[in-house]
C-alpha atoms as a PDB file:
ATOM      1  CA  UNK A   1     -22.084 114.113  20.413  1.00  0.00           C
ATOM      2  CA  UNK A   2     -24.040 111.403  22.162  1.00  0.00           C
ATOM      3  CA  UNK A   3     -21.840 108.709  20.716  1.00  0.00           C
ATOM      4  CA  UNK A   4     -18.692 110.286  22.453  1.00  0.00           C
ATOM      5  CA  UNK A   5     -20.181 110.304  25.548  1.00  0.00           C
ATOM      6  CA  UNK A   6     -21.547 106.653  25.000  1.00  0.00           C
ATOM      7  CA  UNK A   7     -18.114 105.779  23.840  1.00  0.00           C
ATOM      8  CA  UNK A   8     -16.514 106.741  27.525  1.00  0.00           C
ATOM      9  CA  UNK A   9     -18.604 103.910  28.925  1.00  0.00           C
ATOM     10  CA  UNK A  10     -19.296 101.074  26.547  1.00  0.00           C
ATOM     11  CA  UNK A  11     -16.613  99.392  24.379  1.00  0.00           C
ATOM     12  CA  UNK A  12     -19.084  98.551  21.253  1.00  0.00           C
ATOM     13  CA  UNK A  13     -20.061 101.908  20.869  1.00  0.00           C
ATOM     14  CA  UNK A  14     -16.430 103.212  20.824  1.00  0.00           C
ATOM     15  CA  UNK A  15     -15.262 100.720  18.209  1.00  0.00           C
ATOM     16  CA  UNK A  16     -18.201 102.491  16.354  1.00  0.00           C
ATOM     17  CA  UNK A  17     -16.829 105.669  17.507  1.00  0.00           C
ATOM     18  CA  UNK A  18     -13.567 104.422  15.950  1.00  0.00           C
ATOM     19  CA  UNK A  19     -14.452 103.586  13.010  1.00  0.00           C
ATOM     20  CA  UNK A  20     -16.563 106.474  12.334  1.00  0.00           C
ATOM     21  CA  UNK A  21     -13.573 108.358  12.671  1.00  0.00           C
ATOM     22  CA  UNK A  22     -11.145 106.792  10.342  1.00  0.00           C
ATOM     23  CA  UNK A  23     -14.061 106.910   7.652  1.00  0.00           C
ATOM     24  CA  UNK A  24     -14.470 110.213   8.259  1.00  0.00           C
ATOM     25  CA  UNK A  25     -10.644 111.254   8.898  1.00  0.00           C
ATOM     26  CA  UNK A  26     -10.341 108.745   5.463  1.00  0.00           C
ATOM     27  CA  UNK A  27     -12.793 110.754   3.416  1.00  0.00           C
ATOM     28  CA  UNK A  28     -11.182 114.434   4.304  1.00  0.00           C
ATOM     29  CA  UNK A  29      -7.620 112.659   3.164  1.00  0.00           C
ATOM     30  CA  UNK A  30      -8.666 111.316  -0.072  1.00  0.00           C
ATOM     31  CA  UNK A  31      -9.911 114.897  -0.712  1.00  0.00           C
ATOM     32  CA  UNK A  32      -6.424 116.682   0.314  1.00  0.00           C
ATOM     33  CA  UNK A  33      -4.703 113.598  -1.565  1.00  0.00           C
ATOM     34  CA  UNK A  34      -6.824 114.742  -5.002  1.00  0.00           C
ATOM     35  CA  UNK A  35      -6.183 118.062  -4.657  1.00  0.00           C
ATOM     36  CA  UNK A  36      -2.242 117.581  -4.404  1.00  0.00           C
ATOM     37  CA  UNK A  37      -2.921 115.387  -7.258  1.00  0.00           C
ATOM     38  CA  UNK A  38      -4.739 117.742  -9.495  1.00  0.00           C
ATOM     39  CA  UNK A  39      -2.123 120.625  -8.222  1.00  0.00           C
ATOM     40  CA  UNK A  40      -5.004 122.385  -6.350  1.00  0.00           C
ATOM     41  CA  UNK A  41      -2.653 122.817  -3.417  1.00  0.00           C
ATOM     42  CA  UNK A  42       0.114 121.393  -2.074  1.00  0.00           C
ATOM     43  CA  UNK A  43       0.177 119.432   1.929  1.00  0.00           C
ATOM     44  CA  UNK A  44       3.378 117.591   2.800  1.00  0.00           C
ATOM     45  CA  UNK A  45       1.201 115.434   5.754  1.00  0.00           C
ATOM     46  CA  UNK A  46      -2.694 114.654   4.235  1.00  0.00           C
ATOM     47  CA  UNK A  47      -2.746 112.419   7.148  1.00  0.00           C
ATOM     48  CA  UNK A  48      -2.007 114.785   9.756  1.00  0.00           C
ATOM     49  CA  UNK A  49      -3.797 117.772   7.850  1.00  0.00           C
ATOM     50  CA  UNK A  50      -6.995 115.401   8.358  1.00  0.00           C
ATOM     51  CA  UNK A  51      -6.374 114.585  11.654  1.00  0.00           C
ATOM     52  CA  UNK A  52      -6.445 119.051  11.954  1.00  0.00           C
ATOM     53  CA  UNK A  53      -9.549 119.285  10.388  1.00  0.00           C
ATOM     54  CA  UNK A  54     -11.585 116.629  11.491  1.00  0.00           C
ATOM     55  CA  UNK A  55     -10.959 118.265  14.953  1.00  0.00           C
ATOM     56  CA  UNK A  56     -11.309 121.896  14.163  1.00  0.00           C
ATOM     57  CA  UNK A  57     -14.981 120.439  12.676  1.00  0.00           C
ATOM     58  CA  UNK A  58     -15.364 118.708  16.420  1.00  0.00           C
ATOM     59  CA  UNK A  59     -14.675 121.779  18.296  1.00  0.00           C
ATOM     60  CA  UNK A  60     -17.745 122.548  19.555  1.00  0.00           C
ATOM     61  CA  UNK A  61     -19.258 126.524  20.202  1.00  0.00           C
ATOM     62  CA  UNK A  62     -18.749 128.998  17.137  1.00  0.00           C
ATOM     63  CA  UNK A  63     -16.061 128.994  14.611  1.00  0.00           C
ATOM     64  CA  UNK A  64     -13.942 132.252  15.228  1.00  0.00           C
ATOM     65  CA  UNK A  65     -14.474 134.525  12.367  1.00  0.00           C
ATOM     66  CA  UNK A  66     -11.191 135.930  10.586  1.00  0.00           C
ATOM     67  CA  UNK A  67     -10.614 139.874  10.987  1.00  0.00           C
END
């Protein structure tokens, strides 16, 4: 989390910010993209799907539990 608040004030640590993400976001898409491609599941956007769970994984405090 330090890095994001870094990030807010100095412009080398936000291109490292940046490209943190889009490895990260990069990674989780490759993942949906195999899946589709192996006929795990099926996503019509692996891009925005990412984007979705890169920042559900972000949100900070506890996940909410299903029930």
């Amino acid at each position: 989390m330090e890095i994001w608040v870094r990030a807010l004030r100095d412009e080398r640590t936000r291109e490292i910010r940046q490209a943190m993400d889009a490895r990260w976001r990069g990674h989780i898409r490759g993942v949906i993209e195999n899946g589709v491609a192996e006929g795990a599941f099926t996503c019509a956007d692996p891009e925005a799907s990412a984007v979705r769970l890169v920042a559900a994984a972000r949100r900070p405090g506890p996940w909410p539990r299903a029930g």
